[in-house]
PDB file of N, CA and C in Angstrom:
ATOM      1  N   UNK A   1     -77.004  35.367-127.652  1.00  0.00           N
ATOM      2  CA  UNK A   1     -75.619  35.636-127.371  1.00  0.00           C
ATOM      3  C   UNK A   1     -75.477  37.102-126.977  1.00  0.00           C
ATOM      4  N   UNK A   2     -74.743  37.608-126.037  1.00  0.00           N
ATOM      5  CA  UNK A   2     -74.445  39.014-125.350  1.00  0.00           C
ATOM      6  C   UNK A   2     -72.670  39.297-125.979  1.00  0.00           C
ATOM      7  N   UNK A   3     -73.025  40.357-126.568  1.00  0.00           N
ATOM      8  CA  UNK A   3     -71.593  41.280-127.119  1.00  0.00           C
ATOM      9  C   UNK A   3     -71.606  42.482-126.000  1.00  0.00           C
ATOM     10  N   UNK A   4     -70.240  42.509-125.605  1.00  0.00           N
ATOM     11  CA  UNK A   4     -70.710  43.912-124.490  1.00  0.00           C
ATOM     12  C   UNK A   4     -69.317  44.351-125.671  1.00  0.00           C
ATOM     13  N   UNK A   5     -69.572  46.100-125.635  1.00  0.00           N
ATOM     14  CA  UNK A   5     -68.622  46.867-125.977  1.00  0.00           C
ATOM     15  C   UNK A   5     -68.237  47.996-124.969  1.00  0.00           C
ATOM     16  N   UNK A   6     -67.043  47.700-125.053  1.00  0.00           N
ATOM     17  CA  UNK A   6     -66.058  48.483-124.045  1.00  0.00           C
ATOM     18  C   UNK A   6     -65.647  49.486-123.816  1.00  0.00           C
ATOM     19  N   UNK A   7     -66.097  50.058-122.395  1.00  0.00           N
ATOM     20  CA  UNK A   7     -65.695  52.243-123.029  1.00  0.00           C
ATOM     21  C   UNK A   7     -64.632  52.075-122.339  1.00  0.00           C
ATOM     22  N   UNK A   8     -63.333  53.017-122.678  1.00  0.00           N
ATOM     23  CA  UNK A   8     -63.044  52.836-122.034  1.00  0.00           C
ATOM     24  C   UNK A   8     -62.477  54.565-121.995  1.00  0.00           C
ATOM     25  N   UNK A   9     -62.605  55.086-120.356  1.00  0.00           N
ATOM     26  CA  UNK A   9     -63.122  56.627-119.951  1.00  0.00           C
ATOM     27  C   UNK A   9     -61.835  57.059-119.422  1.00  0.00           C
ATOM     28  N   UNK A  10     -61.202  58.021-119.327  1.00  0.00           N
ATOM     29  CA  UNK A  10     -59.891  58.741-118.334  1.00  0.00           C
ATOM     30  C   UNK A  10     -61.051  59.571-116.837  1.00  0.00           C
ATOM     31  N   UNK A  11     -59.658  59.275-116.320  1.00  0.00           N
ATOM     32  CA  UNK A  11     -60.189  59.655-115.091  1.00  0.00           C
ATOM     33  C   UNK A  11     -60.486  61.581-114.756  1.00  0.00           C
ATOM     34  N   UNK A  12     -59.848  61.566-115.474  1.00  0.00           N
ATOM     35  CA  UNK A  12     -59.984  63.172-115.745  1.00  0.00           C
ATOM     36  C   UNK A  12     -61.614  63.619-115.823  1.00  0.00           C
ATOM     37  N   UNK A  13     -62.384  62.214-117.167  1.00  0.00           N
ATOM     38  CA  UNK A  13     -63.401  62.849-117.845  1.00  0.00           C
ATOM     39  C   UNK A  13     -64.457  62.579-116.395  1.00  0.00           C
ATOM     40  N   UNK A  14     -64.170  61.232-115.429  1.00  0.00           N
ATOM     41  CA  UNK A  14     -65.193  60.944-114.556  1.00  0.00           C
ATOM     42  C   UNK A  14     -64.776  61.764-113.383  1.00  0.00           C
ATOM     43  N   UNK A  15     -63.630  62.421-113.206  1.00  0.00           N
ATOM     44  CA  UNK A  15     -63.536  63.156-111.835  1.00  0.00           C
ATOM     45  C   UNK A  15     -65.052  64.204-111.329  1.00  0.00           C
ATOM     46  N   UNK A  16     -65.384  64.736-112.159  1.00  0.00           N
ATOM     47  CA  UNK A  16     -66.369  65.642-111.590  1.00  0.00           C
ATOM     48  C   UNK A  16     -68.154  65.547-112.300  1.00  0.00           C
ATOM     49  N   UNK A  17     -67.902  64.094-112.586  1.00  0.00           N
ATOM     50  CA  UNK A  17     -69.342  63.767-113.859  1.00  0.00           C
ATOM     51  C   UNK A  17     -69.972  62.678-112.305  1.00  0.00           C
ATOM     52  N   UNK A  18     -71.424  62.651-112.584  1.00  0.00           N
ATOM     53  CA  UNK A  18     -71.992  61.611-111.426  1.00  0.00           C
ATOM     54  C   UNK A  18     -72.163  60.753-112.202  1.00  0.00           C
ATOM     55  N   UNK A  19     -71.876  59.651-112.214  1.00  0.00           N
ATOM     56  CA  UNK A  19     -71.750  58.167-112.952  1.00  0.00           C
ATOM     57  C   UNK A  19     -72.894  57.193-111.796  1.00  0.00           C
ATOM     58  N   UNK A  20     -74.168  57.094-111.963  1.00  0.00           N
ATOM     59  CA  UNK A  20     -74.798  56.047-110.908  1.00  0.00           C
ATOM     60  C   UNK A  20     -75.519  55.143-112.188  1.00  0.00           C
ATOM     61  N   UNK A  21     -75.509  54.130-111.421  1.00  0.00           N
ATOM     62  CA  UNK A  21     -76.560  52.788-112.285  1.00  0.00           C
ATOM     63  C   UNK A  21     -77.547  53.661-112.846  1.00  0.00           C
ATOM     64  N   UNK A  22     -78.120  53.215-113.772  1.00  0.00           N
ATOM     65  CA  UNK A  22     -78.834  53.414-114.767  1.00  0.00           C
ATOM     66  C   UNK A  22     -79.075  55.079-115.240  1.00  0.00           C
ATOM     67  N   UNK A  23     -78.550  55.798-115.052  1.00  0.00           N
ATOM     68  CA  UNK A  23     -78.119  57.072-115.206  1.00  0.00           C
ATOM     69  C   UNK A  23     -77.530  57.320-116.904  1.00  0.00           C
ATOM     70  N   UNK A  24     -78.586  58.210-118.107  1.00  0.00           N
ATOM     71  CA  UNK A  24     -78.492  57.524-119.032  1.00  0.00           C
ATOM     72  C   UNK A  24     -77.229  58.847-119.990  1.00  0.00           C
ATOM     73  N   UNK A  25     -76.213  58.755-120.267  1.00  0.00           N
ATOM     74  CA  UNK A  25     -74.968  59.819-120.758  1.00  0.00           C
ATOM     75  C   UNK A  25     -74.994  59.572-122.153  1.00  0.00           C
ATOM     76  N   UNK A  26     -74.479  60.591-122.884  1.00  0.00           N
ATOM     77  CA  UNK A  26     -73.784  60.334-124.640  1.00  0.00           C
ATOM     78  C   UNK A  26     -72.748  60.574-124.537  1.00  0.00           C
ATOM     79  N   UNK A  27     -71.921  59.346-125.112  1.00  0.00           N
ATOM     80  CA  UNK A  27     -70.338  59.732-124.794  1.00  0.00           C
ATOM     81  C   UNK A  27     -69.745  59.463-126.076  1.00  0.00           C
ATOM     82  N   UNK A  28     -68.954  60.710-126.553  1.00  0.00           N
ATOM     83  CA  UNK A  28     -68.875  61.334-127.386  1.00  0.00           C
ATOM     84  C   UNK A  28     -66.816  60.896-127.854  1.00  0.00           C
ATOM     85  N   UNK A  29     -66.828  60.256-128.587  1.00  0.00           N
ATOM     86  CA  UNK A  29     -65.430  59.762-129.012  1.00  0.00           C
ATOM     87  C   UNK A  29     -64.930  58.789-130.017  1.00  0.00           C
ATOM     88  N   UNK A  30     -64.097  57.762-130.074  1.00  0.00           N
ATOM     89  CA  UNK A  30     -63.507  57.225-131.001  1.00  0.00           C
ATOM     90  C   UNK A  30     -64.036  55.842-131.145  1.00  0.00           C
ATOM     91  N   UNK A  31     -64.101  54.694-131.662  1.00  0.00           N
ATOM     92  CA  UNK A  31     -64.021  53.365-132.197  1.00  0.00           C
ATOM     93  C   UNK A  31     -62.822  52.954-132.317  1.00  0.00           C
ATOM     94  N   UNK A  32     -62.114  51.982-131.615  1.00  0.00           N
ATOM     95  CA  UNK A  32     -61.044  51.576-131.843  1.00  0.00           C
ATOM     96  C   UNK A  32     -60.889  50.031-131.759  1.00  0.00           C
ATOM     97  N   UNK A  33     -60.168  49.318-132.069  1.00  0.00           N
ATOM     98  CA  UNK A  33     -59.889  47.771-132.191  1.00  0.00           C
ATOM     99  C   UNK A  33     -58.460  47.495-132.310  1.00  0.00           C
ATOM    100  N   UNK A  34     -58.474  46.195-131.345  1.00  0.00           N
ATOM    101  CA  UNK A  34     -56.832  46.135-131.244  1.00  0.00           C
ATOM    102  C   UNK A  34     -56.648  44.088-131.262  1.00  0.00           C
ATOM    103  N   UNK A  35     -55.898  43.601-131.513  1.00  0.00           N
ATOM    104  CA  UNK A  35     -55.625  42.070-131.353  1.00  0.00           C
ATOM    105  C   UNK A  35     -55.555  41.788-130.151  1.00  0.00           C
ATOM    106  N   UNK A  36     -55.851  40.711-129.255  1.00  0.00           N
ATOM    107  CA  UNK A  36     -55.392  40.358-127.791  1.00  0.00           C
ATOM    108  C   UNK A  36     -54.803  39.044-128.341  1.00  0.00           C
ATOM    109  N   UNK A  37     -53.680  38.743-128.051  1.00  0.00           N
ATOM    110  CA  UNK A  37     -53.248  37.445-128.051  1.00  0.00           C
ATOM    111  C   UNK A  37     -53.330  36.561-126.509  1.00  0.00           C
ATOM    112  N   UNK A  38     -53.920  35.776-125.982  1.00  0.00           N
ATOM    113  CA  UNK A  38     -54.368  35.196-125.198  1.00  0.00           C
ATOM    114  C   UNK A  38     -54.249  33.796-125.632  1.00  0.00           C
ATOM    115  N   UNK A  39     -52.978  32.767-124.550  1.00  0.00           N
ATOM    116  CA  UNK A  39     -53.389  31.538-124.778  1.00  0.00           C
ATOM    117  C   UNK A  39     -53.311  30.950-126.270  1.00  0.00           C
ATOM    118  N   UNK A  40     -52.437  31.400-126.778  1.00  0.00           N
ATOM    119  CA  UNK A  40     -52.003  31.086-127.857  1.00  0.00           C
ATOM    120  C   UNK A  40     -52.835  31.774-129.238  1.00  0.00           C
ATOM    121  N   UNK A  41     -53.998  32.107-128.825  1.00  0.00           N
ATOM    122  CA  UNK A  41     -55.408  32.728-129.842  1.00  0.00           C
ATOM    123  C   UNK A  41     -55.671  34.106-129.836  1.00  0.00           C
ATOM    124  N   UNK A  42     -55.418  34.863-131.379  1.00  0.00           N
ATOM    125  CA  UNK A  42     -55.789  36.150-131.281  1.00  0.00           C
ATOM    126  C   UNK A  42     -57.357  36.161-131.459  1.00  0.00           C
ATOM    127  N   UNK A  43     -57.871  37.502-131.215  1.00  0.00           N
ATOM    128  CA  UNK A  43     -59.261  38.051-130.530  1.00  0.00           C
ATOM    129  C   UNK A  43     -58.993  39.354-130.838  1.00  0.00           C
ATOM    130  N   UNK A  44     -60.056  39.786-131.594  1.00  0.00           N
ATOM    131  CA  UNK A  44     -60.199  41.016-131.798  1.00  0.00           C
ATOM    132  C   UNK A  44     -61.476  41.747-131.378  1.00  0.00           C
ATOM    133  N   UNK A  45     -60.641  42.896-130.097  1.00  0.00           N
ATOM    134  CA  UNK A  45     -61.354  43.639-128.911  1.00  0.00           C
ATOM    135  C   UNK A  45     -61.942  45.149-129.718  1.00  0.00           C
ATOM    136  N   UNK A  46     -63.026  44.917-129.563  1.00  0.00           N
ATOM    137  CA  UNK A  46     -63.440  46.604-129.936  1.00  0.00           C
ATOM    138  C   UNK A  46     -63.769  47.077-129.024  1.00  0.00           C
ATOM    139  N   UNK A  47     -63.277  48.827-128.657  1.00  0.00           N
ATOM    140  CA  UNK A  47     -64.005  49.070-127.858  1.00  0.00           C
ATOM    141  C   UNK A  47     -64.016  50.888-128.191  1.00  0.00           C
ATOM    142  N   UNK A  48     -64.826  51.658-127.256  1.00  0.00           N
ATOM    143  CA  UNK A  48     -64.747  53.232-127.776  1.00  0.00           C
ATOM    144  C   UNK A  48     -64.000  53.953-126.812  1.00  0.00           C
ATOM    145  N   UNK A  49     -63.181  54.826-127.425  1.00  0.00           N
ATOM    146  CA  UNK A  49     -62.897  55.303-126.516  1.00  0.00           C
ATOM    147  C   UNK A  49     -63.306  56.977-125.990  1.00  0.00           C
ATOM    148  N   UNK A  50     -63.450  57.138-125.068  1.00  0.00           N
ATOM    149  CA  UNK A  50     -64.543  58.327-124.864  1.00  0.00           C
ATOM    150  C   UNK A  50     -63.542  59.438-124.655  1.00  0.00           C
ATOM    151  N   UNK A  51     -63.917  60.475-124.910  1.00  0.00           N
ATOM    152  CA  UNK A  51     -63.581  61.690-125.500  1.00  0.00           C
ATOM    153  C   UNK A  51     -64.356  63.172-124.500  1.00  0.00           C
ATOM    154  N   UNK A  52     -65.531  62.633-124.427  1.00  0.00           N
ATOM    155  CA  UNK A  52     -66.834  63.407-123.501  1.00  0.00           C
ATOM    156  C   UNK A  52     -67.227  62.960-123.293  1.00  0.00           C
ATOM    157  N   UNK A  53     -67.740  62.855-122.096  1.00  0.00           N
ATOM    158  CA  UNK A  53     -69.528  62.672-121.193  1.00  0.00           C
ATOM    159  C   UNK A  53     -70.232  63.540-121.259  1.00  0.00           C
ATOM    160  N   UNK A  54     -71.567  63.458-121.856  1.00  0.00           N
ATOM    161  CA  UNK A  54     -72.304  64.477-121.596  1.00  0.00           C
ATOM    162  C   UNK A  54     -74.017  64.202-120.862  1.00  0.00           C
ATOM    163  N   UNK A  55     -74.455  65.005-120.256  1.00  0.00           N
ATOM    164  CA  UNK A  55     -75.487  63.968-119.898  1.00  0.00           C
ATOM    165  C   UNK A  55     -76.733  64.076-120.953  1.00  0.00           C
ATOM    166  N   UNK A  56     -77.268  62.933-120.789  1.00  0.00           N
ATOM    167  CA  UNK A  56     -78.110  62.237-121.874  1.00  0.00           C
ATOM    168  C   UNK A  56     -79.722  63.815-121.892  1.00  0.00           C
ATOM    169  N   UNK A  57     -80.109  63.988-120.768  1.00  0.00           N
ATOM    170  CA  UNK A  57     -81.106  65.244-120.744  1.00  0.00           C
ATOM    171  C   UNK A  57     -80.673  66.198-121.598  1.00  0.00           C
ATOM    172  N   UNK A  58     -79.637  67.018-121.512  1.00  0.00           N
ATOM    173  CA  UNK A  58     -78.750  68.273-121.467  1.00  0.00           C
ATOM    174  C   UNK A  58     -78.709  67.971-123.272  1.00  0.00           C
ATOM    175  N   UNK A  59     -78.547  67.094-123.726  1.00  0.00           N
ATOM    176  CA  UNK A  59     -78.195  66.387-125.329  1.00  0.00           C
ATOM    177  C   UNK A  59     -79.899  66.551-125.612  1.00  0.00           C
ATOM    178  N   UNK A  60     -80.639  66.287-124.876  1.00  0.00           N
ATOM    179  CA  UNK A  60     -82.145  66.303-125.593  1.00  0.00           C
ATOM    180  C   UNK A  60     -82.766  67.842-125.409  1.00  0.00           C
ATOM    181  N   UNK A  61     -82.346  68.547-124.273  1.00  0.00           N
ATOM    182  CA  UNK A  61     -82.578  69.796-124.250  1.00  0.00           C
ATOM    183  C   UNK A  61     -82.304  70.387-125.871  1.00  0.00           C
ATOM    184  N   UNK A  62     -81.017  70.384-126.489  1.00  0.00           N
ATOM    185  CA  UNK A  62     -80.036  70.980-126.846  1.00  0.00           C
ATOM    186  C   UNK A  62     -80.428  70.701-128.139  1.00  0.00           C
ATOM    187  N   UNK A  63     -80.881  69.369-128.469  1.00  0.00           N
ATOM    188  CA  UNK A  63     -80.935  69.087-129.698  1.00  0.00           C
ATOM    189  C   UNK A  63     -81.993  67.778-130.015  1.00  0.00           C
ATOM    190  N   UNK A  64     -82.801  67.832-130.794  1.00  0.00           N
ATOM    191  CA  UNK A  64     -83.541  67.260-131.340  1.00  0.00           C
ATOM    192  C   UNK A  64     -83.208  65.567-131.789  1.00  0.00           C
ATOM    193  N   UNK A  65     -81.703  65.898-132.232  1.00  0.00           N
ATOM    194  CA  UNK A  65     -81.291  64.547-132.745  1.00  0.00           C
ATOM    195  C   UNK A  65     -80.070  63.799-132.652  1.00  0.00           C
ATOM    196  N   UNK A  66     -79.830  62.921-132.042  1.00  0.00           N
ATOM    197  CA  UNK A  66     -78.473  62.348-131.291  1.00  0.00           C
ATOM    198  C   UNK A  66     -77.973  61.402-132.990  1.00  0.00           C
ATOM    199  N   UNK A  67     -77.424  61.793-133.186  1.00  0.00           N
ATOM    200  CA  UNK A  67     -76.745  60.963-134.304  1.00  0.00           C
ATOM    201  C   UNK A  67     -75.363  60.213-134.201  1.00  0.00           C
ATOM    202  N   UNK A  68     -75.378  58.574-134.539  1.00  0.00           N
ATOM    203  CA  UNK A  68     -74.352  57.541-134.080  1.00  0.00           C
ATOM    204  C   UNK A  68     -73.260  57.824-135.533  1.00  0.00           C
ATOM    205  N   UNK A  69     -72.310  58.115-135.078  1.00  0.00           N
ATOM    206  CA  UNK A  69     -71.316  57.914-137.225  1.00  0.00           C
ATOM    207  C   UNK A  69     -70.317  57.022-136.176  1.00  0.00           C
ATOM    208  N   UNK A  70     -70.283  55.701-136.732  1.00  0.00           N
ATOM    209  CA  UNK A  70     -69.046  54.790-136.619  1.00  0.00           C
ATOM    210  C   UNK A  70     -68.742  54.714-138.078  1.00  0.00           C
ATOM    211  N   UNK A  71     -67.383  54.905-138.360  1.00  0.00           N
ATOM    212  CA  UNK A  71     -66.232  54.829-139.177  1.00  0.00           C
ATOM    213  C   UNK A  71     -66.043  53.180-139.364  1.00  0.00           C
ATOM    214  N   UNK A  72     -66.428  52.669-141.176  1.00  0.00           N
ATOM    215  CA  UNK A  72     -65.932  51.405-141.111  1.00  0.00           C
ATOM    216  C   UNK A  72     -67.279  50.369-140.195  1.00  0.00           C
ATOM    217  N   UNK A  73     -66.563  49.078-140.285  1.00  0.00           N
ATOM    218  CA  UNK A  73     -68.126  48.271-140.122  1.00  0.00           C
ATOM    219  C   UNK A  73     -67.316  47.396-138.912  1.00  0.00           C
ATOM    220  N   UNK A  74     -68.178  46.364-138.930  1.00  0.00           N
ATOM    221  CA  UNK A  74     -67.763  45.629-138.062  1.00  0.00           C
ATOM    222  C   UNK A  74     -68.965  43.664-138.171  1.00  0.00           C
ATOM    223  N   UNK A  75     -68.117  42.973-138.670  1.00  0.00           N
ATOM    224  CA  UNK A  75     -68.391  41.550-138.586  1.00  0.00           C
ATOM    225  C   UNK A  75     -67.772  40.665-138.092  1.00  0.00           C
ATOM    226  N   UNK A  76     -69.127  40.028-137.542  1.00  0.00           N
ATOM    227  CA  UNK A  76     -68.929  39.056-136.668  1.00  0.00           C
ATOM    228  C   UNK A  76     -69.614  37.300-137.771  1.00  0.00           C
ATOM    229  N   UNK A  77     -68.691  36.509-137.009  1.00  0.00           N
ATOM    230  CA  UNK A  77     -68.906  35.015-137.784  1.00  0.00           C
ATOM    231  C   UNK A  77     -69.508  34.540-136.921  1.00  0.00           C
ATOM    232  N   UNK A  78     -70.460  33.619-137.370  1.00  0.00           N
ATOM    233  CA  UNK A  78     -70.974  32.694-136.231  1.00  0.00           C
ATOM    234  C   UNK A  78     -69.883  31.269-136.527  1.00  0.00           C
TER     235      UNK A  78
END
């Protein structure tokens, strides 16, 4: 089964960043989740919302260790 999670970026942050396929960034921001009611059925959407782009080299130059902190968990039912 495929979970995709959702960035979702301002145009501000991509105006002057090069964004190409497989081009690898740390993007640096929030966890958020919201209800979609769809079709009579709620669904609960997570997605992050980005804050910075930074590029993924420039982060390994800089520092030794990229560390993930999500706030709170997240389960899924089969």
């Amino acid at each position: 089964m495929l979970y995709l999670l959702l960035i979702t970026i301002s145009e501000r942050l991509i105006a002057n960043f090069d964004l190409t396929i497989g081009r690898k960034v740390v993007i640096e921001g929030q966890f958020r989740s919201y209800n979609s009611y769809e079709n009579e059925k709620n669904r609960l959407v997570l997605t992050v919302f980005a804050k910075d782009i930074i590029d993924y080299l420039r982060v390994l130059l800089l520092n030794n260790t990229i560390i993930l902190h999500l706030g709170g968990f997240v389960y899924i039912k089969w």
